[in-house]
Protein backbone atom coordinates (compact mmCIF):
# COMPACT_ATOMS: atom_id res chain seq x y z
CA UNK A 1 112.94 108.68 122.54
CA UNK A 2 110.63 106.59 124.58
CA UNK A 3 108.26 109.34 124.73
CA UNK A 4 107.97 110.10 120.74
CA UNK A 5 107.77 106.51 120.39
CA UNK A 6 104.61 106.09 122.71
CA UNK A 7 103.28 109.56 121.17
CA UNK A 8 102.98 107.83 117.65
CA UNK A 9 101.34 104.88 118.70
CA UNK A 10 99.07 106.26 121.04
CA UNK A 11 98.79 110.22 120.18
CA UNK A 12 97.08 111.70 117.16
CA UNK A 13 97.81 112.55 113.54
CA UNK A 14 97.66 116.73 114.95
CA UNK A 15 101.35 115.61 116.83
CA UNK A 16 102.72 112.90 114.70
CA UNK A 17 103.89 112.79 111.22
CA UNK A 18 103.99 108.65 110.99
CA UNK A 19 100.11 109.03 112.22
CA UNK A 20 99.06 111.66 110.21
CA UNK A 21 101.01 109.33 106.86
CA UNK A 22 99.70 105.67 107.72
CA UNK A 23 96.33 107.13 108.25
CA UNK A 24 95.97 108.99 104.70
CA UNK A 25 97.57 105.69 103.55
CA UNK A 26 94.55 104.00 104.88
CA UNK A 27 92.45 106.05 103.72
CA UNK A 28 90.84 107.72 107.14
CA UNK A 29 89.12 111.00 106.87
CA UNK A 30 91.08 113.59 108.03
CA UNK A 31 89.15 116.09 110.02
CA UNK A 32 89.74 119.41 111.60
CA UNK A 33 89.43 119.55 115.94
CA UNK A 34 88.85 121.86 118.23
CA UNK A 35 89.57 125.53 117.18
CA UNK A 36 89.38 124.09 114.00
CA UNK A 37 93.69 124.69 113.50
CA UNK A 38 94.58 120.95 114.38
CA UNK A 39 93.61 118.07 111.98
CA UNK A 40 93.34 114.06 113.23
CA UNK A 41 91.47 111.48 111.65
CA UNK A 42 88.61 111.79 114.84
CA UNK A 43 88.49 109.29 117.91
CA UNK A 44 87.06 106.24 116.02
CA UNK A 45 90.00 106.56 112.69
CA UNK A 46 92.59 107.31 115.50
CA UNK A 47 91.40 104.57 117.16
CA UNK A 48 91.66 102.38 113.96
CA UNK A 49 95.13 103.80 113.28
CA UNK A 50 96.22 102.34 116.31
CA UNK A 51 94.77 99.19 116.47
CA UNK A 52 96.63 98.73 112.85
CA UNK A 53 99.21 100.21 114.38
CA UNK A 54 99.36 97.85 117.06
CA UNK A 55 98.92 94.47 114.31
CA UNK A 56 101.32 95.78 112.19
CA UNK A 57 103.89 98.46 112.94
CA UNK A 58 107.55 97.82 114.18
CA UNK A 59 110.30 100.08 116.06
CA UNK A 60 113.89 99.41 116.95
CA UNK A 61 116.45 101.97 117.98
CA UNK A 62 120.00 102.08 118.34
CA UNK A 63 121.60 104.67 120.92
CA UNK A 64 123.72 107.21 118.72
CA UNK A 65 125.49 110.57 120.08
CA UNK A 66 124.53 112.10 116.36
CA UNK A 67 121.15 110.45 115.38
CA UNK A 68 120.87 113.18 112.96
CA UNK A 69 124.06 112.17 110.75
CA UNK A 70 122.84 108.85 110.75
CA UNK A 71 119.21 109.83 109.90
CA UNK A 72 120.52 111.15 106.75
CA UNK A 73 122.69 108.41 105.75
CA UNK A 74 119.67 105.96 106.20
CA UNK A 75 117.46 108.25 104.12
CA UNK A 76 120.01 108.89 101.43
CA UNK A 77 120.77 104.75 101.13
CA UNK A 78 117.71 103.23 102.09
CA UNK A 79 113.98 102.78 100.43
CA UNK A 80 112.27 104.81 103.41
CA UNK A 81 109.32 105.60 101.30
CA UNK A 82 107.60 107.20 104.52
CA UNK A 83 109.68 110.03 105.04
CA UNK A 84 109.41 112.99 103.44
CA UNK A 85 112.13 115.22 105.23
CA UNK A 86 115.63 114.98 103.34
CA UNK A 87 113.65 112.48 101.32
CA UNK A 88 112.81 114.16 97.83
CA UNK A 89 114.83 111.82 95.88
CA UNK A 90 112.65 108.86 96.98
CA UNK A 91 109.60 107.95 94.05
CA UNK A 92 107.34 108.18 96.49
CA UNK A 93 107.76 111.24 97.47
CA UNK A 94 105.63 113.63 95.63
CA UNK A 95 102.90 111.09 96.11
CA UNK A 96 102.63 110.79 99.46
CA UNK A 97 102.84 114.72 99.80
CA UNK A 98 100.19 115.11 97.40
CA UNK A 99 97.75 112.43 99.56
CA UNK A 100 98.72 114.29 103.08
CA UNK A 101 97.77 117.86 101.06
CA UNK A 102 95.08 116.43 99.42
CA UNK A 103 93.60 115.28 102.65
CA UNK A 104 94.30 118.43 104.55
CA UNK A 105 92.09 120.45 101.81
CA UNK A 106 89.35 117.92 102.26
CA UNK A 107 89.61 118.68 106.42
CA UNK A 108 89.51 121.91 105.47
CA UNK A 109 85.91 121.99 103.63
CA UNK A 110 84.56 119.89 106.28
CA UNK A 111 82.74 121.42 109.34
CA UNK A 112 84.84 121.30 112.64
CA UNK A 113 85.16 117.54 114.39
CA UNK A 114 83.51 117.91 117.91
């Protein structure tokens, strides 16, 4: 757990879902890297990420045998507008799918990131 933890606040959008969300939230320009099949939002918007990241993001965990079962009764009971697996009920939703696909077409007409 540790290690995904530390992966979204220090990784990229390419490897984490929560990055690759808050940083089309922000509005950061998405751009394919390297062979051109991974997408993050370049060193300087990754490094902004973070530093928001860092000023305004919170995690807690609680040890559970099951996390799964108890993923899904959080998502099904709570307003977790951020998550879009098991999520489709949420009003948000389609929204936020429709930012993260509109800003994976816009990578994808840009030249690739060096």
């Amino acid at each position: 757990m540790r290690k995904r933890v530390r992966y979204h606040y220090r990784g990229n959008a390419a490897g984490s879902t929560l990055r690759l969300t808050l940083g089309c939230l922000l509005g950061l320009e998405l751009r394919r890297v390297g062979s051109g099949r991974r997408m993050t939002f370049d060193k300087a918007g990754e490094a902004t990420l973070s530093q928001w990241m860092a000023d305004n993001a919170r995690v807690c965990w609680i040890e559970q045998s099951e996390p799964w079962d108890l993923e899904s009764q959080f998502i099904s009971q709570l307003d977790l507008p951020l998550n879009l697996d098991q999520n489709r009920h949420n009003a948000f939703h389609s929204r936020l799918k429709e930012l993260r696909a509109q800003a994976r077409q816009r990578a994808r007409e840009l030249p690739i990131s060096s």
